[in-house]
C-alpha atoms as a PDB file:
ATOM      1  CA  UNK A   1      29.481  18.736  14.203  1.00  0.00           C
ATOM      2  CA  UNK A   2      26.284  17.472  12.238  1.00  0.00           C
ATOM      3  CA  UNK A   3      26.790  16.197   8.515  1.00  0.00           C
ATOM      4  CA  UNK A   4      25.302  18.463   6.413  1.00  0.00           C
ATOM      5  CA  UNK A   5      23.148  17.882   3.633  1.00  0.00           C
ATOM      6  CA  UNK A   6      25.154  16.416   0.094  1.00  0.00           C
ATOM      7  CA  UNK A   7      23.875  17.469  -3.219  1.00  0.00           C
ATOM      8  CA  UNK A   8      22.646  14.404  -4.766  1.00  0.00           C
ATOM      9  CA  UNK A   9      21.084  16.154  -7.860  1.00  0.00           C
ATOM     10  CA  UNK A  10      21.321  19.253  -9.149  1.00  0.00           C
ATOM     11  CA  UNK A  11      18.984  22.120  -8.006  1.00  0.00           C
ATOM     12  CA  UNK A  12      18.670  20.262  -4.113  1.00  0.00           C
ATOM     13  CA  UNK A  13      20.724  22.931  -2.422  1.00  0.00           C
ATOM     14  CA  UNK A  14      18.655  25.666  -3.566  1.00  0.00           C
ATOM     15  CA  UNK A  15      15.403  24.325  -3.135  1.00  0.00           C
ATOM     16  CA  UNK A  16      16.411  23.297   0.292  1.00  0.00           C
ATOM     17  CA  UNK A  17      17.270  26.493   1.310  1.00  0.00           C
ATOM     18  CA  UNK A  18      14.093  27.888   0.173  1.00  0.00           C
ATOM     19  CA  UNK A  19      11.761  24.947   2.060  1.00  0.00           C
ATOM     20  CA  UNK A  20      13.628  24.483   4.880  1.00  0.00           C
ATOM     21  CA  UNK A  21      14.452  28.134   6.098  1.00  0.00           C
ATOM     22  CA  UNK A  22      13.358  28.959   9.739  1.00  0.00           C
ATOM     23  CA  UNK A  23      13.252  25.259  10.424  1.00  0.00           C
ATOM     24  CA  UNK A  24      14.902  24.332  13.644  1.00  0.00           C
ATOM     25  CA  UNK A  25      17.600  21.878  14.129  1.00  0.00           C
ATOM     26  CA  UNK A  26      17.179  18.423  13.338  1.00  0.00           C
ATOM     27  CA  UNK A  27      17.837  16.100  16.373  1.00  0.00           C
ATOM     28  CA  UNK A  28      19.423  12.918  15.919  1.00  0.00           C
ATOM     29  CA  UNK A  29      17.117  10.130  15.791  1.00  0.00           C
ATOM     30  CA  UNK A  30      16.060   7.162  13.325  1.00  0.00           C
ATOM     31  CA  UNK A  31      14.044   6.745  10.673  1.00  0.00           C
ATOM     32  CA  UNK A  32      12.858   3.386   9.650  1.00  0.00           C
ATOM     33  CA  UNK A  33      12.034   3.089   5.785  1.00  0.00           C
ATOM     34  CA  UNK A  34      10.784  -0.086   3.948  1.00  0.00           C
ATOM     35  CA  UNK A  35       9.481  -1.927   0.535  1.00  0.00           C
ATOM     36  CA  UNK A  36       6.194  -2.927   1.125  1.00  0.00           C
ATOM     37  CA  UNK A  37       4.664  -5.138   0.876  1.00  0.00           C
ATOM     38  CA  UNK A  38       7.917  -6.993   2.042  1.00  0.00           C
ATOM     39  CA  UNK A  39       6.449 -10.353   0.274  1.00  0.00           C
ATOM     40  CA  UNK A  40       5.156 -10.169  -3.334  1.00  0.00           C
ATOM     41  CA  UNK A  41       3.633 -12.954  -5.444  1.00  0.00           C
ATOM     42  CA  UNK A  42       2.555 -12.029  -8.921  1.00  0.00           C
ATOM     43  CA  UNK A  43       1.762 -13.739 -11.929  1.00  0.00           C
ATOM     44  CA  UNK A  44       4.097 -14.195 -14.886  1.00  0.00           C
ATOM     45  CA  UNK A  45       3.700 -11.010 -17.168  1.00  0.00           C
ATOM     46  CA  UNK A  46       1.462  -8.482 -14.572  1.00  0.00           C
ATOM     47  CA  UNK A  47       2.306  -5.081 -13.295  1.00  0.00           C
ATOM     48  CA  UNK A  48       2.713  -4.565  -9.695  1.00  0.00           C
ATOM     49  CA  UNK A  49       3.045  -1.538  -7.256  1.00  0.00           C
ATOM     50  CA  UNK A  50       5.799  -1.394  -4.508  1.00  0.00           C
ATOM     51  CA  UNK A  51       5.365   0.968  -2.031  1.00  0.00           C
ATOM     52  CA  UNK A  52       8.455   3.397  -0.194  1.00  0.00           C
ATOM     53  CA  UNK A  53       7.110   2.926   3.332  1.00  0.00           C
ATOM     54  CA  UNK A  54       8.255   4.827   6.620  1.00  0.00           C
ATOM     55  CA  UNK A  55       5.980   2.096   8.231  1.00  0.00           C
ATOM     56  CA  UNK A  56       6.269   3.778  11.870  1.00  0.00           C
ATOM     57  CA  UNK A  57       6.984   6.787  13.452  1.00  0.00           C
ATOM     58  CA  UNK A  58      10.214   8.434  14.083  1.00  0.00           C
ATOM     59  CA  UNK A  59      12.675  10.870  13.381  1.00  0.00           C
ATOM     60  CA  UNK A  60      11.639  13.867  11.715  1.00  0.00           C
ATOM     61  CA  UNK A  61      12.222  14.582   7.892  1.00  0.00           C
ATOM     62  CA  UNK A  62      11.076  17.108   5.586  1.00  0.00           C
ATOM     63  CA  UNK A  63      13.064  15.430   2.477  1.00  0.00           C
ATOM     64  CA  UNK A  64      14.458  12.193   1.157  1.00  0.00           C
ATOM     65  CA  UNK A  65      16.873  10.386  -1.766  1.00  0.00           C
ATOM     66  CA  UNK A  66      16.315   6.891  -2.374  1.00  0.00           C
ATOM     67  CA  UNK A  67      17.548   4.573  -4.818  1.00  0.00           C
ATOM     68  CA  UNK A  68      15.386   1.368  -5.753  1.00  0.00           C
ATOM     69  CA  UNK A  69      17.795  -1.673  -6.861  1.00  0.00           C
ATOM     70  CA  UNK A  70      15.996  -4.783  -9.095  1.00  0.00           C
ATOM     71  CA  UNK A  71      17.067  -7.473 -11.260  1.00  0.00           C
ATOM     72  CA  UNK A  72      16.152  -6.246 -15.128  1.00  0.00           C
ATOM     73  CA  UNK A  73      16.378  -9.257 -16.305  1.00  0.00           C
ATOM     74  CA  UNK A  74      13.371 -10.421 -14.027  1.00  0.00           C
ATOM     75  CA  UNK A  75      11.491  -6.938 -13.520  1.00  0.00           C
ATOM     76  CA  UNK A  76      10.831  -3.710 -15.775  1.00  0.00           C
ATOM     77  CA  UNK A  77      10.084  -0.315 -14.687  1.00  0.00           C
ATOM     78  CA  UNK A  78       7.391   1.246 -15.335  1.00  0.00           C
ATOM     79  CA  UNK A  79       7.203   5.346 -14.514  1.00  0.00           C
ATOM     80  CA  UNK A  80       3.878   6.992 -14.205  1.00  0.00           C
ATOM     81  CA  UNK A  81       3.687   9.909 -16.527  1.00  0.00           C
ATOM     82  CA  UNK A  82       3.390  12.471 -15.364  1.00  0.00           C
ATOM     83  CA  UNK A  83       6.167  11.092 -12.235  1.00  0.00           C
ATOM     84  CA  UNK A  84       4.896  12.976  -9.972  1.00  0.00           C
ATOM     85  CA  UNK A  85       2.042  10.890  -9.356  1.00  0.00           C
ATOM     86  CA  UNK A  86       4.615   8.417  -7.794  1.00  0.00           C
ATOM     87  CA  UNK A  87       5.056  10.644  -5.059  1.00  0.00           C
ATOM     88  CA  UNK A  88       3.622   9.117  -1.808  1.00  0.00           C
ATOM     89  CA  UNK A  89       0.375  10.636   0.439  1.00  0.00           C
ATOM     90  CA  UNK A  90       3.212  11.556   3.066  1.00  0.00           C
ATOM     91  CA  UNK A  91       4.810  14.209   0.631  1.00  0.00           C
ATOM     92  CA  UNK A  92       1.498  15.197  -1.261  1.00  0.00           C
ATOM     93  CA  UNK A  93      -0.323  15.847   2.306  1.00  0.00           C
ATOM     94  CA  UNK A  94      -2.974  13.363   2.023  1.00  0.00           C
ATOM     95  CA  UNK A  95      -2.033  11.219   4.953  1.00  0.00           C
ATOM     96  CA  UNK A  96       0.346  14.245   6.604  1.00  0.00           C
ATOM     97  CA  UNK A  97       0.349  17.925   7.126  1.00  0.00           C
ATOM     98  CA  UNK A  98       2.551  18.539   4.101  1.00  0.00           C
ATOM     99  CA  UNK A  99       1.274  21.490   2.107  1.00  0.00           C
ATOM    100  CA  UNK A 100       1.789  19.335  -1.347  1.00  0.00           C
ATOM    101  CA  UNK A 101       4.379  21.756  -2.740  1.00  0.00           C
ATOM    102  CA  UNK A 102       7.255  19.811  -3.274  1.00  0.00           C
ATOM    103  CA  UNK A 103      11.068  19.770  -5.000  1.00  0.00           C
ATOM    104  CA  UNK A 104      10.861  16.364  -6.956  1.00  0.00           C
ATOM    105  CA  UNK A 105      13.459  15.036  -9.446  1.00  0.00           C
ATOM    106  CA  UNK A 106      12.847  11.041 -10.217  1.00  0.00           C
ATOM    107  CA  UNK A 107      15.825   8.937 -12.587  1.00  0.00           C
ATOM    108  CA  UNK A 108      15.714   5.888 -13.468  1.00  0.00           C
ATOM    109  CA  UNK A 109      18.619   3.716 -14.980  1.00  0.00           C
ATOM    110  CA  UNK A 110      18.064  -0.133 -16.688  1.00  0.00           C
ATOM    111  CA  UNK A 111      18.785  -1.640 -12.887  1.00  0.00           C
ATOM    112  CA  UNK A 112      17.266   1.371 -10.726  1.00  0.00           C
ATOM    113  CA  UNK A 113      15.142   3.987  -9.915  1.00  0.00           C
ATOM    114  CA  UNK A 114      16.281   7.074  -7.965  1.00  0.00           C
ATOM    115  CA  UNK A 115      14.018   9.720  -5.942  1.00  0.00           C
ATOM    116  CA  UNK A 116      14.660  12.925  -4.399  1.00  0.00           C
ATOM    117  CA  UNK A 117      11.602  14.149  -2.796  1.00  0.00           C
ATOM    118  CA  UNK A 118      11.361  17.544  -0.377  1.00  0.00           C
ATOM    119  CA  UNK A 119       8.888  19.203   0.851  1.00  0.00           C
ATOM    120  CA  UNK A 120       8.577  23.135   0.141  1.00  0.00           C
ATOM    121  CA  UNK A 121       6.353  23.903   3.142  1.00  0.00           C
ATOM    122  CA  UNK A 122       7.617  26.799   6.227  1.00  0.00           C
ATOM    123  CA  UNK A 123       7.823  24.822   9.307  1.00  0.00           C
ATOM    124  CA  UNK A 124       6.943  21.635   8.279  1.00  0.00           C
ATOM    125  CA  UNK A 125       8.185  18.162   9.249  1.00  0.00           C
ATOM    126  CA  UNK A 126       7.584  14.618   8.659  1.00  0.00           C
ATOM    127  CA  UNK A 127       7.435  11.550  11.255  1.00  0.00           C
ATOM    128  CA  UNK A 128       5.616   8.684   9.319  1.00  0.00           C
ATOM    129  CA  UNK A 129       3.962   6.519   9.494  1.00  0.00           C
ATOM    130  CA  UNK A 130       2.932   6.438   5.868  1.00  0.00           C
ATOM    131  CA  UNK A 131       4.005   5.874   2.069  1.00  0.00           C
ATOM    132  CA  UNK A 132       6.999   7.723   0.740  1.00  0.00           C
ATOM    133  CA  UNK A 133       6.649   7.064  -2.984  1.00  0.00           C
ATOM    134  CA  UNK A 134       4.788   4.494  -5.377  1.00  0.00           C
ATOM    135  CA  UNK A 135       6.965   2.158  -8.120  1.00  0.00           C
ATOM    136  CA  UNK A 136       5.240  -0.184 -10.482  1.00  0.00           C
ATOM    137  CA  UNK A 137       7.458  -2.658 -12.405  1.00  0.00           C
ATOM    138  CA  UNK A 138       6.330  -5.564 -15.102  1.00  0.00           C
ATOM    139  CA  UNK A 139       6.744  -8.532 -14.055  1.00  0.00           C
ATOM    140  CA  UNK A 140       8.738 -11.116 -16.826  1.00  0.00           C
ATOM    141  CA  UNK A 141       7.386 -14.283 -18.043  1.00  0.00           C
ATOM    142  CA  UNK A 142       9.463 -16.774 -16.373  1.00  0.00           C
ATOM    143  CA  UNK A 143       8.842 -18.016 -13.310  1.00  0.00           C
ATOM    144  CA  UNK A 144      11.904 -17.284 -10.169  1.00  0.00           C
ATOM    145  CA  UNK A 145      12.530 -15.361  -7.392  1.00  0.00           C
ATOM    146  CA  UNK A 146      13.823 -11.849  -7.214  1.00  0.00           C
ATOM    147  CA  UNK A 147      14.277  -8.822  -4.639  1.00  0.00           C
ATOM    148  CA  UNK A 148      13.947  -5.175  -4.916  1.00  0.00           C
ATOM    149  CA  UNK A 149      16.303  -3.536  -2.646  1.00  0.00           C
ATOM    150  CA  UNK A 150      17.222  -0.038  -1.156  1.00  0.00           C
ATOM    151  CA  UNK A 151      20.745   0.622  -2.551  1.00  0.00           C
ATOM    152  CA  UNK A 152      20.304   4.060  -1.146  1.00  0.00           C
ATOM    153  CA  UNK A 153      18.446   5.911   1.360  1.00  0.00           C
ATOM    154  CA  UNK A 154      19.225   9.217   2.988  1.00  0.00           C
ATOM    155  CA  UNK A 155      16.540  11.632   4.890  1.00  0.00           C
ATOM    156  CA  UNK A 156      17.529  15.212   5.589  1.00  0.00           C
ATOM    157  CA  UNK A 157      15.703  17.664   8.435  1.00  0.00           C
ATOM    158  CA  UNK A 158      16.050  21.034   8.191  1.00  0.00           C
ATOM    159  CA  UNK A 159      19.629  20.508   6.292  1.00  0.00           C
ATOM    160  CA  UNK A 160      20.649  17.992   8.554  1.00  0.00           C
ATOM    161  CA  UNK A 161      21.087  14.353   7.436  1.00  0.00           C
ATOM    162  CA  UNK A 162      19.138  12.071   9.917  1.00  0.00           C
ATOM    163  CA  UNK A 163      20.375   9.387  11.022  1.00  0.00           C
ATOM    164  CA  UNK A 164      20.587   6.164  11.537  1.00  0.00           C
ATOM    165  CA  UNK A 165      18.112   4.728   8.728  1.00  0.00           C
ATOM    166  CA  UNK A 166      16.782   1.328   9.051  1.00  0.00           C
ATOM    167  CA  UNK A 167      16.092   0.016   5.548  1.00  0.00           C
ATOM    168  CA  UNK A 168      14.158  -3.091   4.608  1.00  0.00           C
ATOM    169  CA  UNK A 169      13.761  -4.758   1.206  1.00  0.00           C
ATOM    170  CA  UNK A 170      11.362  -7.453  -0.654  1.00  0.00           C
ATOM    171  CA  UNK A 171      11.519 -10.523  -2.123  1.00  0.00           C
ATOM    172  CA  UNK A 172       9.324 -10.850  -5.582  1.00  0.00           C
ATOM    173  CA  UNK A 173       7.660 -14.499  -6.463  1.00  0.00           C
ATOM    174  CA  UNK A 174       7.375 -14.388 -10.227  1.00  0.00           C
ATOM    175  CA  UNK A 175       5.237 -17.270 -10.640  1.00  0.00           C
ATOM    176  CA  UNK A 176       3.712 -20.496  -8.003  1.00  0.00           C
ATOM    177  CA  UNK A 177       5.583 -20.433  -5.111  1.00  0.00           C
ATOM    178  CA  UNK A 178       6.986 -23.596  -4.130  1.00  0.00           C
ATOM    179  CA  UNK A 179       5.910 -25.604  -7.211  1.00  0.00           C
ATOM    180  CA  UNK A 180       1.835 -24.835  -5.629  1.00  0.00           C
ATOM    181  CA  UNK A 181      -0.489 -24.538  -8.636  1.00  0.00           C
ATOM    182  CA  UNK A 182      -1.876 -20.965  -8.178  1.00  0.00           C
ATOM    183  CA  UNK A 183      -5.102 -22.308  -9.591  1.00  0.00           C
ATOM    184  CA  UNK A 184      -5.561 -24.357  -6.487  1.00  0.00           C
ATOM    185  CA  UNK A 185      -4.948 -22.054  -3.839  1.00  0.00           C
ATOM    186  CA  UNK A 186      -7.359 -20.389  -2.108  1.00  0.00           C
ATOM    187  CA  UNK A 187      -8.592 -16.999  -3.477  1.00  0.00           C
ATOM    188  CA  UNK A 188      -7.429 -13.955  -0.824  1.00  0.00           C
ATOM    189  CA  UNK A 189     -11.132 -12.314  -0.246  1.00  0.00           C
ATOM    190  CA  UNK A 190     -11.819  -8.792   1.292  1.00  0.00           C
ATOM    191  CA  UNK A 191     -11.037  -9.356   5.784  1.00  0.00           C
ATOM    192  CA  UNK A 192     -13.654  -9.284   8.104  1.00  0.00           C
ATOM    193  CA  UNK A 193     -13.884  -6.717  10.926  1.00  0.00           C
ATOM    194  CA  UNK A 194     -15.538  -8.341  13.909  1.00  0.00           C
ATOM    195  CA  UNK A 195     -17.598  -6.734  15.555  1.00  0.00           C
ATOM    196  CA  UNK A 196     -19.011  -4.112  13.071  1.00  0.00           C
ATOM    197  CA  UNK A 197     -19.956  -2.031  14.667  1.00  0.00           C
ATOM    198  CA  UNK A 198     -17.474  -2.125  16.801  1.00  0.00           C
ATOM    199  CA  UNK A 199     -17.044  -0.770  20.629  1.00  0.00           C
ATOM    200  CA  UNK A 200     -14.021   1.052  21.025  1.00  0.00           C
ATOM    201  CA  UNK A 201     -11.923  -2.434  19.573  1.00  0.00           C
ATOM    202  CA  UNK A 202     -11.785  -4.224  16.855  1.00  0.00           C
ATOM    203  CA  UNK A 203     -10.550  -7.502  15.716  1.00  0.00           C
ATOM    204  CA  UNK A 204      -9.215  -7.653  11.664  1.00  0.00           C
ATOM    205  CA  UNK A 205      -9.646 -11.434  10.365  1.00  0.00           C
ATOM    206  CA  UNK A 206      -8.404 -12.371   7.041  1.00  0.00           C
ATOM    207  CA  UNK A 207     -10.659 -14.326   5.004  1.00  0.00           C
ATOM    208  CA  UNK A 208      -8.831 -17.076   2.201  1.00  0.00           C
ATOM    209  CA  UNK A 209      -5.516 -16.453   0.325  1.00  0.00           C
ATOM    210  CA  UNK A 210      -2.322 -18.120   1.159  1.00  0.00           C
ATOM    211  CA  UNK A 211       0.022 -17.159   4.537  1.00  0.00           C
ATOM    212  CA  UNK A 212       2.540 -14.451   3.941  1.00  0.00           C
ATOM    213  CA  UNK A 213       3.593 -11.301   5.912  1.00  0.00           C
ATOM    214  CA  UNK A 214       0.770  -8.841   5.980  1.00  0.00           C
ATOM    215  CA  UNK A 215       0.148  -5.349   6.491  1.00  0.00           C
ATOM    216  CA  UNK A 216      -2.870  -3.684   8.391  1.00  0.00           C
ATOM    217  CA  UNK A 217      -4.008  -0.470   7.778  1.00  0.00           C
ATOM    218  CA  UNK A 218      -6.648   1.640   9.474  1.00  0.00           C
ATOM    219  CA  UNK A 219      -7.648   4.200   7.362  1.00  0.00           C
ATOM    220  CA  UNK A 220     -10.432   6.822   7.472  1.00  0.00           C
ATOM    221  CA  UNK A 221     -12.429   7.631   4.347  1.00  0.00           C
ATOM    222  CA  UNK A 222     -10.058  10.265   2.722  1.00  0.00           C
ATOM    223  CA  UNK A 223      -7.582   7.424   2.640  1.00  0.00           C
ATOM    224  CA  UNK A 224      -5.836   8.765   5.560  1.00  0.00           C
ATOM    225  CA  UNK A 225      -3.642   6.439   8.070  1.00  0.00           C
ATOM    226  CA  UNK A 226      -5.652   6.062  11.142  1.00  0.00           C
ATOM    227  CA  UNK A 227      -3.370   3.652  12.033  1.00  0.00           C
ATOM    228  CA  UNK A 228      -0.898   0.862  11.046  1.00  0.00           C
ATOM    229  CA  UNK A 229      -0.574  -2.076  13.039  1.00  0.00           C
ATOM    230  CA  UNK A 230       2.911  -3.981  13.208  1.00  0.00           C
ATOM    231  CA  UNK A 231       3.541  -6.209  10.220  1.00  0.00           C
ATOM    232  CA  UNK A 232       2.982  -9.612  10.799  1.00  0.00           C
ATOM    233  CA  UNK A 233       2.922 -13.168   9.277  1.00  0.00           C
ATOM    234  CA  UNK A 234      -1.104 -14.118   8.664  1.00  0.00           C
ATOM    235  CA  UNK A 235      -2.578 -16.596   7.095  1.00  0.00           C
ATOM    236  CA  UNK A 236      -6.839 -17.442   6.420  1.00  0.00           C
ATOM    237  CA  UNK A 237      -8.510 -17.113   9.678  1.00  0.00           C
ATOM    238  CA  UNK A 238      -5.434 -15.312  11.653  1.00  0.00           C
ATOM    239  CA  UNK A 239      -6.587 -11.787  13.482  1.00  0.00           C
ATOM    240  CA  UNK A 240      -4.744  -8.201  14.125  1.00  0.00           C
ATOM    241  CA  UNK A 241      -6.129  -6.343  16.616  1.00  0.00           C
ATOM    242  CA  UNK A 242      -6.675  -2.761  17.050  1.00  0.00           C
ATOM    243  CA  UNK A 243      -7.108  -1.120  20.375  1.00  0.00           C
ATOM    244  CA  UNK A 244      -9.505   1.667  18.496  1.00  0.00           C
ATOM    245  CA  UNK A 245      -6.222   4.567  19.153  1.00  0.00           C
ATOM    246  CA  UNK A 246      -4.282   6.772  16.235  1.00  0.00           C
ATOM    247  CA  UNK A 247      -0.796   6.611  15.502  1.00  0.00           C
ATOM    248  CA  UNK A 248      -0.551   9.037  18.315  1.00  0.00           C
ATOM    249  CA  UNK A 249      -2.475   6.976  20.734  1.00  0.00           C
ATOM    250  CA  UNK A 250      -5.845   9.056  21.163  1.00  0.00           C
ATOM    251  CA  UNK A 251      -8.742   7.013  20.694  1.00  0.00           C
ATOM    252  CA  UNK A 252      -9.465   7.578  17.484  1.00  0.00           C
ATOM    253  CA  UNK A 253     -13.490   9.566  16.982  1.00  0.00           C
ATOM    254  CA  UNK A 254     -16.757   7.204  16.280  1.00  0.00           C
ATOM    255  CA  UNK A 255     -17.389   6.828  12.510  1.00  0.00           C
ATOM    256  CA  UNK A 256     -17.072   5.147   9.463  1.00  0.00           C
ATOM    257  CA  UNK A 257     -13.584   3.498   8.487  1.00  0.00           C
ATOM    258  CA  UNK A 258     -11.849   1.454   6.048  1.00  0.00           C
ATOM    259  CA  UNK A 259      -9.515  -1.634   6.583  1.00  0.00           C
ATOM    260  CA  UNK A 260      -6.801  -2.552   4.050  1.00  0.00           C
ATOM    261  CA  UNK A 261      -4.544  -5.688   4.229  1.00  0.00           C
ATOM    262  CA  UNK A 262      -1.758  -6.067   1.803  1.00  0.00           C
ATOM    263  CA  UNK A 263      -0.712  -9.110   1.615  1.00  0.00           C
ATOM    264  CA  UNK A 264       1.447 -11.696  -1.783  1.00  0.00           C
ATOM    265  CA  UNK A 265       1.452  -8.522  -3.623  1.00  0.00           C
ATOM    266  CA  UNK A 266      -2.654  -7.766  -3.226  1.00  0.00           C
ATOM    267  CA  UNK A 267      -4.557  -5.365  -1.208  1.00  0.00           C
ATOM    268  CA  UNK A 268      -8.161  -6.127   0.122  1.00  0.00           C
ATOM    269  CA  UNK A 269      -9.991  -3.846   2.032  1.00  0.00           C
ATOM    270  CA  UNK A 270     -13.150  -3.072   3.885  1.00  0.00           C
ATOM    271  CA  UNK A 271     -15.510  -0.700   5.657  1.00  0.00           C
ATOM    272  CA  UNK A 272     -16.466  -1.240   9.114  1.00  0.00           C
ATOM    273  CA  UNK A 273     -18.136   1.378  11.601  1.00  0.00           C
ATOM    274  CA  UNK A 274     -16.846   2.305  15.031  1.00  0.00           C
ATOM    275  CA  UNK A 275     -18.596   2.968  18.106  1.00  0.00           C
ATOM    276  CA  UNK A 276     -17.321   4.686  21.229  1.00  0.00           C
END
């Protein structure tokens, strides 16, 4: 017999069986979630944004609880006001089909945040890739270490809890890492797409900043996920490529796109045009 869906928070029942009615039943599957980026360098005393990432596709999921674990004595919280601006361009429809109705309750406690998200749209199911939900926390001023982790995260089809989830966490640098004078490294600049225009392929190069595990996004000019290529650990002058194909593997139409790395806590991003 499938688990059926718990009642994290108050009100979820009902508003599940208004959004999900007339969905079918959820298969079994996996849904791989993560905090991104996955490597974070900040300076003493600055905000930051951590991302809720499904950061490829799988199981389908029309709703989600998460709960977001930090260290207060290194990292505040900061919720957007109103928080429904935290919610993520899977759940608003700007990266998905999602019709951007949604039953959202956010709480947040002195050592985590906690997120119920579901969507209220007939016949409508998620698969990823693309960003859950949006966090920003305050960095303190001393300089250390610290990790956000996912104490908690559930995804629900149709009623159905999916399962199994693959979670992934991030480590914070508050500070130089390994006693390097920030001062003196070198400054991260927007990549390069070579060649632009390019002919069905591209090649992403990253241009200055230190080595850490980077993100590549392929994004058209709404700010919608063309594609996201496989996380990886870059440095200056290391290349991603992209075989000019969707997350579905079409090729992707001629036109005019946008490039974003993340990357120690910054994004950089450019335009580039492609050519069939």
């Amino acid at each position: 017999m499938p688990k059926r869906f718990p009642m994290p928070l108050r009100g979820l029942a009902a508003a599940l069986a208004l959004a999900l009615a007339g969905l079918p039943p959820a298969a079994q599957g996996a849904v791989r979630v993560a905090l991104l980026p996955a490597t974070i360098n900040v300076a003493p005393g600055s905000d930051f944004d951590v991302l809720i990432d499904v950061p490829s596709a799988g199981s389908a999921f029309n709703g989600f609880h998460v709960v977001v674990g930090f260290d207060p004595s290194a990292l505040t919280l900061l919720p957007s006001s109103p928080t429904s601006l935290q919610q993520g361009c899977l759940m608003t429809g700007a990266c998905s089909a999602a019709c951007g109705n949604t039953f959202h309750v956010f709480d947040a406690a002195a050592d985590s945040a906690a997120a119920t998200d579901v969507l209220i749209c007939n016949q409508i199911a998620l698969t990823g890739p693309g960003d859950l939900y949006r966090l920003r926390f305050h960095a303190s001023s001393v300089a250390q270490v610290t990790s956000l982790t996912l104490r908690r995260a559930q995804f629900y089809n149709g009623g159905i809890v999916v399962t199994p989830v693959n979670i992934s966490g991030a480590s914070v640098t508050i500070g130089s890492a390994l006693g390097v004078d920030p001062g003196r490294s070198a400054i991260a600049r927007p990549p390069r797409v070579e060649p632009n225009p390019a002919f069905g392929h591209a090649s992403v190069v990253l241009e200055g900043g230190e080595a850490g595990l980077a993100q590549v996004d392929i994004l058209d000019l709404e700010g919608r996920v063309v594609r996201r290529l496989p996380p990886a650990w870059l440095g200056a002058g290391a290349r991603q490529e992209w075989d000019g194909t969707d997350t579905a593997g079409r090729r992707a139409p001629a036109g005019l796109y946008l490039v974003s790395v993340h990357r120690a806590g910054a994004v950089r991003s450019t335009r580039f045009v492609l050519l069939q």
